[in-house]
Protein backbone atom coordinates (compact mmCIF):
# COMPACT_ATOMS: atom_id res chain seq x y z
CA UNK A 1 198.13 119.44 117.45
CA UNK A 2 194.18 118.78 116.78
CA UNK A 3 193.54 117.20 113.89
CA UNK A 4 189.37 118.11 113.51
CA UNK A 5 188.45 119.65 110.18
CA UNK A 6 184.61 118.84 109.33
CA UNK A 7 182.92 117.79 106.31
CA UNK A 8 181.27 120.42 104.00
CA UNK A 9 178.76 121.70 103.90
CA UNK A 10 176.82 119.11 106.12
CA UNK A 11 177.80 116.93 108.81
CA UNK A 12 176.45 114.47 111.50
CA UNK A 13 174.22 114.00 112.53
CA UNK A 14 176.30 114.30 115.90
CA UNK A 15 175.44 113.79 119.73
CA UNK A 16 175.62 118.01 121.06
CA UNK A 17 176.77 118.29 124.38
CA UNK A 18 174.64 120.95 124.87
CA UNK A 19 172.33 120.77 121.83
CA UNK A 20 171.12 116.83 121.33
CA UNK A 21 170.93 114.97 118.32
CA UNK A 22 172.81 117.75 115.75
CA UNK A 23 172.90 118.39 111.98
CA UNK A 24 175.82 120.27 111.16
CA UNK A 25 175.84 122.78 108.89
CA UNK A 26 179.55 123.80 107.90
CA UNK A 27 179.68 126.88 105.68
CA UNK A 28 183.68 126.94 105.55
CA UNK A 29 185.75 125.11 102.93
CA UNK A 30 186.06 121.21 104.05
CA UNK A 31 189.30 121.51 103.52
CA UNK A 32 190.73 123.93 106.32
CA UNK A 33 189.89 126.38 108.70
CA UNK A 34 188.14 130.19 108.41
CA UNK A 35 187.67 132.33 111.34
CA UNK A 36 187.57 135.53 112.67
CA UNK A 37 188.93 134.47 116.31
CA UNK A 38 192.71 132.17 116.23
CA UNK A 39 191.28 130.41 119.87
CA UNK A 40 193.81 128.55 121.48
CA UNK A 41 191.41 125.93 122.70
CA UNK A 42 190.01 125.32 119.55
CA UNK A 43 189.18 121.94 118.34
CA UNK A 44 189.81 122.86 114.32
CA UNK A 45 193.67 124.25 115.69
CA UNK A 46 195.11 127.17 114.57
CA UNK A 47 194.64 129.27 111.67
CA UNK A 48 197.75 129.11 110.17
CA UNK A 49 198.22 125.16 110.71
CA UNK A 50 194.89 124.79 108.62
CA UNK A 51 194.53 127.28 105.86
CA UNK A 52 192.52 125.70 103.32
CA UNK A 53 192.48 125.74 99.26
CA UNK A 54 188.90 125.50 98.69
CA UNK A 55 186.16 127.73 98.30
CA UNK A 56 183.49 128.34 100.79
CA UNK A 57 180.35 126.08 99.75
CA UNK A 58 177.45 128.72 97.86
CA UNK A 59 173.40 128.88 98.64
CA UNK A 60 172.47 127.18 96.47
CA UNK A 61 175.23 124.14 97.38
CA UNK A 62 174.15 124.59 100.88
CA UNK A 63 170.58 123.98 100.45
CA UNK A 64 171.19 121.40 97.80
CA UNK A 65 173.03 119.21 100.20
CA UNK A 66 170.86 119.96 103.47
CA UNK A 67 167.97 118.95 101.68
CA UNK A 68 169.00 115.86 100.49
CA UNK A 69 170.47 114.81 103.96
CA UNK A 70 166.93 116.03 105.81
CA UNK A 71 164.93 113.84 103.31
CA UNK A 72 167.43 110.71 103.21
CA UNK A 73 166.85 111.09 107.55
CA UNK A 74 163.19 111.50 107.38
CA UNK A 75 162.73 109.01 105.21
CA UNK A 76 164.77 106.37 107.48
CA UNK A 77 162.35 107.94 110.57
CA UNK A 78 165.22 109.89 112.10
CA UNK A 79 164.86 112.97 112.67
CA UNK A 80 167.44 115.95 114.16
CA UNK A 81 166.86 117.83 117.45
CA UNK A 82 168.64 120.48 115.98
CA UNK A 83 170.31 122.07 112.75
CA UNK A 84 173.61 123.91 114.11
CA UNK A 85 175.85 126.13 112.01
CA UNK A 86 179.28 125.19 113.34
CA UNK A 87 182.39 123.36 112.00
CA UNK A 88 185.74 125.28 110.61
CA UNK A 89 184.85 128.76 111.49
CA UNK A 90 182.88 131.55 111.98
CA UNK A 91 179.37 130.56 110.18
CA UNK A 92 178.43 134.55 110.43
CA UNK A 93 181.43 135.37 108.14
CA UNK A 94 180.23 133.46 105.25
CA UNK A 95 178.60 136.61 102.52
CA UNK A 96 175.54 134.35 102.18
CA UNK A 97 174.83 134.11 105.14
CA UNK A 98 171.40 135.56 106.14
CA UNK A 99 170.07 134.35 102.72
CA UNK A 100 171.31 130.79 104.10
CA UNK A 101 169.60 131.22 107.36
CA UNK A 102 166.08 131.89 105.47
CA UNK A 103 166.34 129.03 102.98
CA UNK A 104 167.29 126.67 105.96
CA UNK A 105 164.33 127.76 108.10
CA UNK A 106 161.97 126.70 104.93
CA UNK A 107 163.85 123.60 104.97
CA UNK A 108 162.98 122.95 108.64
CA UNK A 109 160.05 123.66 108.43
CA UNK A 110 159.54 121.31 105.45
CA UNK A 111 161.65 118.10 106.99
CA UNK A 112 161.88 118.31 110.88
CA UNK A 113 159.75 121.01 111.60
CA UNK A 114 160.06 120.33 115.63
CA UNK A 115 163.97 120.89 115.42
CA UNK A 116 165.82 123.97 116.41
CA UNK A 117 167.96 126.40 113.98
CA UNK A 118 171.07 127.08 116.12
CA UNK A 119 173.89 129.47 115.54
CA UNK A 120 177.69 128.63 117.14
CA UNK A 121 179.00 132.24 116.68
CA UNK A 122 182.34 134.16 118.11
CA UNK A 123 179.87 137.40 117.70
CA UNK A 124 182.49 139.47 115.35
CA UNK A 125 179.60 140.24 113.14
CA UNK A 126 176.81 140.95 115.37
CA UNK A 127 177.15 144.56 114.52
CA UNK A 128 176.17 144.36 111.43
CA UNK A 129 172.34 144.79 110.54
CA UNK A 130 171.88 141.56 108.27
CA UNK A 131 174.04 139.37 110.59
CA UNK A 132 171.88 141.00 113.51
CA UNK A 133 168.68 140.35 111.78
CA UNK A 134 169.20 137.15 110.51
CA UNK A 135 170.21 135.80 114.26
CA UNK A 136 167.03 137.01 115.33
CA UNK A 137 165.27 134.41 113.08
CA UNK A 138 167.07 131.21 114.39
CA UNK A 139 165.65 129.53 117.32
CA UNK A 140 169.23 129.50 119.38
CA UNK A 141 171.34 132.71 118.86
CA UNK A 142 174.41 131.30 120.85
CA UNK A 143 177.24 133.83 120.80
CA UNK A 144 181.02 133.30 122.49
CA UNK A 145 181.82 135.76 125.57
CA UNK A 146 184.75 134.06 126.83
CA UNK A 147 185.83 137.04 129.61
CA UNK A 148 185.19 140.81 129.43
CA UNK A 149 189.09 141.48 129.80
CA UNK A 150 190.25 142.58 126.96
CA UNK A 151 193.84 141.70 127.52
CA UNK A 152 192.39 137.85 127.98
CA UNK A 153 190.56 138.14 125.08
CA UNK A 154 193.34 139.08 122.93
CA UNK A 155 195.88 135.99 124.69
CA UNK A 156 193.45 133.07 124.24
CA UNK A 157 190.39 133.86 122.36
CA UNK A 158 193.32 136.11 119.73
CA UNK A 159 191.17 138.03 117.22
CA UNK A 160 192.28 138.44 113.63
CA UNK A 161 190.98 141.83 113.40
CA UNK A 162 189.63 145.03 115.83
CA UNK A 163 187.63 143.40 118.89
CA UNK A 164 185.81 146.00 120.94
CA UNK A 165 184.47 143.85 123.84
CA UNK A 166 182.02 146.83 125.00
CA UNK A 167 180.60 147.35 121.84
CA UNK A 168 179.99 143.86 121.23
CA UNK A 169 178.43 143.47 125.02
CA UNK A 170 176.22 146.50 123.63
CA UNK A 171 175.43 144.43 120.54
CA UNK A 172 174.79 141.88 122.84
CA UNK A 173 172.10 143.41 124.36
CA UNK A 174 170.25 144.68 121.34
CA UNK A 175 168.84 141.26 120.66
CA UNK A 176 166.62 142.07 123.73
CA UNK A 177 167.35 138.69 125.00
CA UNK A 178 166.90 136.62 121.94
CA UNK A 179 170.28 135.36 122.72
CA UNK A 180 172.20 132.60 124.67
CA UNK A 181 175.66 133.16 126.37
CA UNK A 182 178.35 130.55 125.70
CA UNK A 183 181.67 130.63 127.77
CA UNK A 184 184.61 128.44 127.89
CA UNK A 185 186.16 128.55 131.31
CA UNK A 186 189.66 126.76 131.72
CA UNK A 187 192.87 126.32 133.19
CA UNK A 188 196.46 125.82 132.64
CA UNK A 189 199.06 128.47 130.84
CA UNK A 190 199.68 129.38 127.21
CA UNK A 191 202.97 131.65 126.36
CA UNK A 192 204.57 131.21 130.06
CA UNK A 193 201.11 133.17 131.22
CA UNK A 194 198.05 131.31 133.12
CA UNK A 195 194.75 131.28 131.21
CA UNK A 196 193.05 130.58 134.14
CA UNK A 197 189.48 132.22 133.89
CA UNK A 198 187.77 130.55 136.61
CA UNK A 199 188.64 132.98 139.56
CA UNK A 200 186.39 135.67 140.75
CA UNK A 201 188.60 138.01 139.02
CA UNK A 202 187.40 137.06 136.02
CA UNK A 203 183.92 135.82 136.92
CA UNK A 204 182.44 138.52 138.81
CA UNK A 205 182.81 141.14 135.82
CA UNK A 206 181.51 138.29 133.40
CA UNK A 207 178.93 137.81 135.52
CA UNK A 208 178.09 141.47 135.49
CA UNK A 209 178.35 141.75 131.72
CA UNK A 210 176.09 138.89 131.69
CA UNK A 211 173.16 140.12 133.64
CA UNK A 212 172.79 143.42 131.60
CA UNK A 213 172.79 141.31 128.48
CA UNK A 214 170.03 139.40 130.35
CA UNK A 215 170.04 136.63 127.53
CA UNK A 216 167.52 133.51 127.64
CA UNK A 217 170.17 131.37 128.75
CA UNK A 218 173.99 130.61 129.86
CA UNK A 219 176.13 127.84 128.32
CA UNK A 220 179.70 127.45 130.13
CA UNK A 221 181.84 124.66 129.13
CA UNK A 222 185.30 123.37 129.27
CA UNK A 223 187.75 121.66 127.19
CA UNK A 224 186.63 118.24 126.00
CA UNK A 225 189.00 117.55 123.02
CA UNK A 226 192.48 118.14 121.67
CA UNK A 227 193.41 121.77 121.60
CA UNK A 228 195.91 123.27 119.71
CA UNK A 229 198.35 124.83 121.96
CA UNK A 230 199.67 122.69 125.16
CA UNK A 231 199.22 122.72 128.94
CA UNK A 232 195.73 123.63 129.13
CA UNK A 233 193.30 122.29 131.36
CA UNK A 234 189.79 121.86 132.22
CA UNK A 235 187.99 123.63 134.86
CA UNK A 236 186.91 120.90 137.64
CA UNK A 237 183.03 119.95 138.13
CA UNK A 238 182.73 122.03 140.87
CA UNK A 239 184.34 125.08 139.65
CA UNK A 240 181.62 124.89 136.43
CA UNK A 241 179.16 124.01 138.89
CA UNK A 242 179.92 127.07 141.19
CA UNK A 243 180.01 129.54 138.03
CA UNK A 244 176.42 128.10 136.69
CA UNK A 245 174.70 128.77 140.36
CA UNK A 246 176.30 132.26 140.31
CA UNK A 247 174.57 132.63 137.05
CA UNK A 248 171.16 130.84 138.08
CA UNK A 249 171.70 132.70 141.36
CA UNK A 250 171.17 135.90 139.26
CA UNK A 251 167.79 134.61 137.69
CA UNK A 252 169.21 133.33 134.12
CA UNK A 253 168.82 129.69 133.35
CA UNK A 254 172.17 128.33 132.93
CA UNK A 255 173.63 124.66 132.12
CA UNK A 256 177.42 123.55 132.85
CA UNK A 257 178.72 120.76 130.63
CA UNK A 258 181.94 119.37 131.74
């Protein structure tokens, strides 16, 4: 069972995979686990394992705490590649939200103004205006589209509410490529059913979905900590590596990280 629940509402700064040097910004309660998806690769575990008895953190505690962790780097000359909302949930879901995202840009701009505002998002709120708008303003809109399948989507990824794949693929594209595709790709079985995603099945659809989004980039990935439900696996080197040249094949810049 993983064991990762992050500080709130700042932690790190922590070495990205994908991302570099990273501030995180955690706008779920530091004491469990908020999300829209129940993933069962995810490093926080599952939903019901982690519910938590604190409140979200507000603005103002937000801003109050990233400010004071921006000036207590700068002053110690170290400064963040990039400020990533992540940590024990979906960071969209928080009511605050696109407020946060504007007070955080000022504070950027203020402390580190050469670092990046990224977004970790499962994209359950993309359809809504303010989310929509405010994603626009960050410098790395990087939304989760695990598989196009629905019946995939529902076994692994497991949303807690209505999950319209098209309509968030649609969504998807309204951000006239201000937006960068993130998908997990794995192996192994979950429920006495394989969750393998890697096979052209699978990636020749995503692939399609992919190119009319025609985002600015591609992030796939595996699984590189604990996960919450057993017997899954990573996808090899060279099955990343033959899903990124598909995708660079197609004209989209795309990194693997394995």
């Amino acid at each position: 069972m993983s064991t990762i629940i992050y500080p709130s509402p700042i932690f790190g700064p922590v070495k990205s995979r994908r991302l570099g040097i990273s501030l995180g910004i955690n706008l779920m309660p530091a004491d469990g686990k908020v999300c829209t998806f129940d993933c069962i690769y995810c490093e926080c575990g599952f939903n019901a394992d982690r519910r938590p008895r604190q409140k979200r953190p507000s603005r103002q505690e937000v801003a109050e705490a990233l400010e004071a962790q921006l000036k207590k780097m700068h002053d110690e000359g170290v400064h963040p590649d990039v400020l990533t909302f992540a940590g024990n949930g979906e960071p969209t879901s928080h009511p605050d939200f696109a407020d946060i995202i504007d007070d955080t840009i000022a504070l950027r701009d203020s402390y580190c103004p050469e670092a990046k505002v990224s977004v970790l998002s499962n994209s359950t709120f993309i359809l809504r205006p303010d989310i929509h708008g405010a994603l626009m303003r960050v410098d790395n809109n990087i939304l989760k589209l695990d598989t196009v399948d629905p019946l995939y989507i529902n076994k692994v990824d497991k949303p807690t509410g209505h999950y319209d794949v098209n309509r968030i693929i649609d969504a998807m594209k309204r951000f006239e490529g201000h937006v960068i595709i993130q998908t997990m790709f794995m192996k192994g079985n979950y429920g006495g059913e394989s969750v393998d995603n890697t096979t052209d099945d699978y990636v020749s659809p995503w692939l399609e979905a992919v190119k009319s989004i025609q985002p600015m980039e591609v992030m796939v990935y595996t699984i590189d900590r604990e996960t919450p439900a057993e017997d899954l696996q990573k996808a090899t080197h060279d099955e990343l590596n033959s899903i990124r040249d598909r995708v660079i094949a197609a004209g989209i810049p795309c990194t693997a990280s394995y």
